[in-house]
Protein backbone atom coordinates (compact mmCIF):
# COMPACT_ATOMS: atom_id res chain seq x y z
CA UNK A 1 88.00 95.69 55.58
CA UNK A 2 91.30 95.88 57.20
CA UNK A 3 91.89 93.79 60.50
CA UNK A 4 91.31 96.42 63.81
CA UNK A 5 94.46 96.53 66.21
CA UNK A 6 94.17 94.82 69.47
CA UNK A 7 95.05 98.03 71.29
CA UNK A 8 92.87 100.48 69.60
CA UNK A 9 93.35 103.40 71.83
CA UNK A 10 96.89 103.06 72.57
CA UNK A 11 99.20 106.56 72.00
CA UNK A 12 101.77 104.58 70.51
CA UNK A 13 103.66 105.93 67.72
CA UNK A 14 103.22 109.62 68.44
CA UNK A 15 106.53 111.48 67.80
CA UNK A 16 104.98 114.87 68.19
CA UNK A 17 103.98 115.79 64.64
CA UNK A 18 100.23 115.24 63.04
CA UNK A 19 98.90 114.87 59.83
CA UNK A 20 95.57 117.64 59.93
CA UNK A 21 92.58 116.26 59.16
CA UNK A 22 89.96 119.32 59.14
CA UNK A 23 86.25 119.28 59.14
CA UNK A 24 83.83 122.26 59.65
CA UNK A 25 81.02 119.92 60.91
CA UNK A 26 82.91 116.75 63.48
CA UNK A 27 84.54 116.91 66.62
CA UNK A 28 86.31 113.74 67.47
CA UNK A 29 86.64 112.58 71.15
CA UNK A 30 88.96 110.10 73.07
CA UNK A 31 87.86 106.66 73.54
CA UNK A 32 85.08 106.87 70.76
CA UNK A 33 85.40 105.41 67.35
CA UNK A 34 84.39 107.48 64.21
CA UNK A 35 83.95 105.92 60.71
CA UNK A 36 85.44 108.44 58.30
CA UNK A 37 84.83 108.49 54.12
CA UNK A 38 88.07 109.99 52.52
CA UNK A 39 87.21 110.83 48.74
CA UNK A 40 89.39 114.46 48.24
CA UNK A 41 92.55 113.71 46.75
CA UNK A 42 94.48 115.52 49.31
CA UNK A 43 93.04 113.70 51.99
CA UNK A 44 93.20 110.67 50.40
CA UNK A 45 97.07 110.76 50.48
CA UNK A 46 97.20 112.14 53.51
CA UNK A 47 95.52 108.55 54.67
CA UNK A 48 97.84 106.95 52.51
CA UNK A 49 100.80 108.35 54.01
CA UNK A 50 99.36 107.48 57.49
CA UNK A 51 98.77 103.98 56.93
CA UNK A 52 102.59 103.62 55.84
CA UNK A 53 103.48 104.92 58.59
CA UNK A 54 101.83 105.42 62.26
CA UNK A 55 98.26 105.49 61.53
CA UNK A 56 98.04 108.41 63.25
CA UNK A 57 95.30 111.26 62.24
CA UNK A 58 94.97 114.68 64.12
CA UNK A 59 91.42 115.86 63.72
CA UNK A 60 90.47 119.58 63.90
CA UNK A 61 87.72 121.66 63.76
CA UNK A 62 87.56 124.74 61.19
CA UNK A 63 86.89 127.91 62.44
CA UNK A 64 83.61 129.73 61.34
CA UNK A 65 84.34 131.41 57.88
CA UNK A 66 86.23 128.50 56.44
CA UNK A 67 83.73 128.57 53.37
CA UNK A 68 86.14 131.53 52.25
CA UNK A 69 89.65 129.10 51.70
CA UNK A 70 88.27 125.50 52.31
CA UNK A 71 91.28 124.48 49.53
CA UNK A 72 93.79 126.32 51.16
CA UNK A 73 94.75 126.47 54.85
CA UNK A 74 91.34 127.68 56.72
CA UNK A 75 92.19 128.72 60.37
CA UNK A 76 91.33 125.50 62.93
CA UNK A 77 90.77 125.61 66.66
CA UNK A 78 93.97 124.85 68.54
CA UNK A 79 93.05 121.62 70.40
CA UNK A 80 92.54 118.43 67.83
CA UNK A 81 91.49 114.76 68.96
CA UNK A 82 94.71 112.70 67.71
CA UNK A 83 93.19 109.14 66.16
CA UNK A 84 94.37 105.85 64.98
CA UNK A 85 93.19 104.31 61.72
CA UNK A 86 91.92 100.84 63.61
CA UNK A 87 90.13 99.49 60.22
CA UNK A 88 89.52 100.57 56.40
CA UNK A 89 88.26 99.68 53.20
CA UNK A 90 88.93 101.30 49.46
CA UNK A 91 86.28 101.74 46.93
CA UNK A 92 86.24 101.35 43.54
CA UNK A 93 86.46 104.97 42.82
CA UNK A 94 89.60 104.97 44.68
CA UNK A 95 87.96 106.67 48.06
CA UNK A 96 88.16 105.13 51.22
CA UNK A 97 86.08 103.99 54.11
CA UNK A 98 87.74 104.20 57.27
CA UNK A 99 87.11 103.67 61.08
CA UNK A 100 89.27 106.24 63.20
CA UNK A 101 89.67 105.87 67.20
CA UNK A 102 89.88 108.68 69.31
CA UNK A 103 93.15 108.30 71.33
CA UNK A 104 94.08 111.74 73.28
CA UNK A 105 93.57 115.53 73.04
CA UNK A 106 96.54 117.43 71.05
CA UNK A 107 97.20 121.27 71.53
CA UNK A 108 98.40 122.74 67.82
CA UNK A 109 101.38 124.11 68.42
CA UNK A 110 102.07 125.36 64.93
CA UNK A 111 101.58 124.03 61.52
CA UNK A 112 104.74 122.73 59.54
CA UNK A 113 105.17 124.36 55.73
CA UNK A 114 103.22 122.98 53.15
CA UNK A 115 105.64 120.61 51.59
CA UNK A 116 102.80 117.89 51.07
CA UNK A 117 99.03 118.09 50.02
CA UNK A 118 98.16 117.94 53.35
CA UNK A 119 97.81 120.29 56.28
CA UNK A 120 100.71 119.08 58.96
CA UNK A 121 101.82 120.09 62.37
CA UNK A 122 103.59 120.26 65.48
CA UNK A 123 101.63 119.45 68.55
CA UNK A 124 101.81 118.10 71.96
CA UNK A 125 99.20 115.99 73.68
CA UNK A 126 97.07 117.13 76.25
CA UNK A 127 96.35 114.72 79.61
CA UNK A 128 93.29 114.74 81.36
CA UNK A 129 93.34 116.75 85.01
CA UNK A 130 91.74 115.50 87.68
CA UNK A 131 91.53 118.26 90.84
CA UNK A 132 92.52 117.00 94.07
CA UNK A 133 89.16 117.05 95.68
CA UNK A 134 89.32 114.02 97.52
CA UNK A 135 88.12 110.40 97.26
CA UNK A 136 84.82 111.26 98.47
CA UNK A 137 83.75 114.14 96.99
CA UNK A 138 85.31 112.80 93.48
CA UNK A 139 82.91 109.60 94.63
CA UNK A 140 80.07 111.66 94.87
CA UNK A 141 80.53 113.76 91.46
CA UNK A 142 80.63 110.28 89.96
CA UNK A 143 77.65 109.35 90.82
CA UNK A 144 75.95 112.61 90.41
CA UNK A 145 77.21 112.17 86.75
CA UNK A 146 76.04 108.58 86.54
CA UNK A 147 72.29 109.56 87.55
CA UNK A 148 71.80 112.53 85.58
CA UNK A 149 72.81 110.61 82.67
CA UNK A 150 70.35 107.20 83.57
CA UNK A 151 67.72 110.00 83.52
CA UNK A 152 67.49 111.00 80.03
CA UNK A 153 70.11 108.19 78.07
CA UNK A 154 68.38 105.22 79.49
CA UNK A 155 68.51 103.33 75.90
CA UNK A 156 72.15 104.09 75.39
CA UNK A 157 73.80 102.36 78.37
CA UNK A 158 72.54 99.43 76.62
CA UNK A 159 74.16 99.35 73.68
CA UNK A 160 77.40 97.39 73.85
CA UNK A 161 80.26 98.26 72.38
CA UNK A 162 82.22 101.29 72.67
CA UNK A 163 79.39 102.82 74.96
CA UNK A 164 79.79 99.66 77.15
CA UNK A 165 81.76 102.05 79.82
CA UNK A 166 78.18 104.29 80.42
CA UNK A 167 76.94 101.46 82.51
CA UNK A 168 80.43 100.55 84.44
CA UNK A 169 80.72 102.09 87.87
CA UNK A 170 84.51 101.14 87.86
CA UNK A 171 84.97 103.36 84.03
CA UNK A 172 86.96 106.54 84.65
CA UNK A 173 84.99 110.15 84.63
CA UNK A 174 87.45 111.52 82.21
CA UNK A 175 86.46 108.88 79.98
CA UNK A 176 82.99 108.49 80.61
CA UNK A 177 82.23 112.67 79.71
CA UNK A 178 84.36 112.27 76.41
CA UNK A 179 81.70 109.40 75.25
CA UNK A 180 78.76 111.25 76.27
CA UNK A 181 80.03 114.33 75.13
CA UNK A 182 80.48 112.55 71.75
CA UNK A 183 76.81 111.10 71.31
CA UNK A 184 74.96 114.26 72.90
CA UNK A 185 73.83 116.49 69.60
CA UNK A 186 75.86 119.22 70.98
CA UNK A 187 76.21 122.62 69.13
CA UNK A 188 79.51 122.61 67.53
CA UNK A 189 81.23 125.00 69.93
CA UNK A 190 79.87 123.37 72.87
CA UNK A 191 81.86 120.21 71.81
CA UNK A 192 84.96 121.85 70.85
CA UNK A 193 84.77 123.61 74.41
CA UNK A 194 84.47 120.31 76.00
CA UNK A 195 87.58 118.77 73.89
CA UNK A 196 89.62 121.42 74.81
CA UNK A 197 88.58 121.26 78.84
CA UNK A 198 91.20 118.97 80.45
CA UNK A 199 89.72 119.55 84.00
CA UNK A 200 87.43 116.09 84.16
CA UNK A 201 85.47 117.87 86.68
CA UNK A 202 84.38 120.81 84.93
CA UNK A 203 83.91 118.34 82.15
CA UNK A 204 81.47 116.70 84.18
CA UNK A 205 79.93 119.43 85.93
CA UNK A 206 78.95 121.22 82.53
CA UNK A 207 77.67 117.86 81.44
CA UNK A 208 75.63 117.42 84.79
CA UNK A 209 73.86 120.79 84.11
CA UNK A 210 73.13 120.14 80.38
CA UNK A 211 71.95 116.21 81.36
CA UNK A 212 69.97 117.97 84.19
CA UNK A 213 67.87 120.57 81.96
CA UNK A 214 67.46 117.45 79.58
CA UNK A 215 66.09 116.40 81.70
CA UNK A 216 63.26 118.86 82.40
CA UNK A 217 62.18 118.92 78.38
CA UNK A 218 59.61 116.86 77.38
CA UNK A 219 59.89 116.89 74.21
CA UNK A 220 60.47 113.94 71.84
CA UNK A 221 64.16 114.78 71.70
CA UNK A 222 64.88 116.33 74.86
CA UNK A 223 68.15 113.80 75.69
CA UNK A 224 69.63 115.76 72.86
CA UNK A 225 71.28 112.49 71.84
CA UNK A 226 72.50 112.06 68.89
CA UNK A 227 72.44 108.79 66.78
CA UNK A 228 74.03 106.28 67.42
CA UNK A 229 76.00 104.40 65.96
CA UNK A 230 77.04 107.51 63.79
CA UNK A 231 77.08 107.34 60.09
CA UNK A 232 80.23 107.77 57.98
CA UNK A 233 81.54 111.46 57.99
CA UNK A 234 82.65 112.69 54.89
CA UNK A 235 85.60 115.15 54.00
């Protein structure tokens, strides 16, 4: 396993061009870490050609229907989480193991010609938005976040690590609602929708409302969290 960089979500590097990595079934977040298994030749250079360069990953979601041209160029939504390869690991059969971090939202602006095995593009990043509501009513919509999620996540603020932010009052909202919206077993398009909100506040409010009917289910798994930590997603 390959030494992690000190600054694992740093943007450094990004010249404005991504290397696609598309999956019908992930949707990558900022400030979260995803372990990643590359075994399809394509995607295996595409890491390759990553690691001698920036590191840098874009990762998209495929649009429903991609069953139809998964070896081609299947249509992807237009906002992608670009990642850094912080740590990896190759197999015997040649695949690899990988760890990718989650550094900023990217919009697709289009995708380059296919002069590699690879699915490449142009794309700019997206910044988080935060509406100027003033100190105290952004004050009170972090706290209103906070509770709603001690309600129904109360055995995930103590796991350390990358989740270490859920129990810091000082953490930023916009980064806070990217981790929960990561671990919460979210229907796909609910976490697409989410990556492609900038607003941190409507970020929050949706996640308020969904923490908040949570919440109200009694069921077994009615924090709709997901596992954690996540196993290795394959191409």
């Amino acid at each position: 396993m390959a030494d992690s960089e000190e600054n694992v979500f740093s943007i450094e590097g990004f010249r404005g061009t991504v290397r696609l990595f598309p999956l019908p079934n992930l949707v990558l977040f900022p400030h979260v870490i995803q372990p990643l298994h590359i075994f399809e030749p394509r995607y295996q250079e595409m890491f390759r050609d990553a690691m001698a360069g920036d590191r840098l990953i874009a990762m998209a979601l495929l649009k429903p229907g991609w069953e139809a041209d998964y070896e081609g160029r299947p249509p992807i939504y237009r906002v992608a989480c670009l990642g850094r390869v912080v740590a990896h690991h190759r197999l015997a059969d040649g695949s690899y193991n990988l760890l990718l971090s989650g550094l900023a939202r990217v919009e697709i602006i289009r995708e380059l010609p296919a002069e590699k095995p690879f699915r490449e593009a142009e794309a700019k990043l997206r910044e988080d938005f935060y509406p100027a509501v003033g100190a105290e009513a952004a004050s009170e919509l972090h706290r209103r976040f906070h509770e709603a999620l001690r309600k129904v996540l109360p055995d995930l603020v103590k796991v350390h690590g990358q989740v270490a932010p859920l129990t810091e009052s000082g953490a930023a909202l916009g980064t806070l609602t990217d981790l929960v919206g990561y671990m919460l077993d979210l229907p796909l398009a609910d976490k697409q929708a989410l990556l492609a909100e900038t607003n941190v506040h409507r970020r929050a409010e949706w996640l308020i409302a969904h923490l908040h009917r949570a919440a109200q289910d009694t069921s077994p798994a009615s924090s709709g969290a997901a596992g954690f930590p996540p196993a290795f997603s394959e191409n």
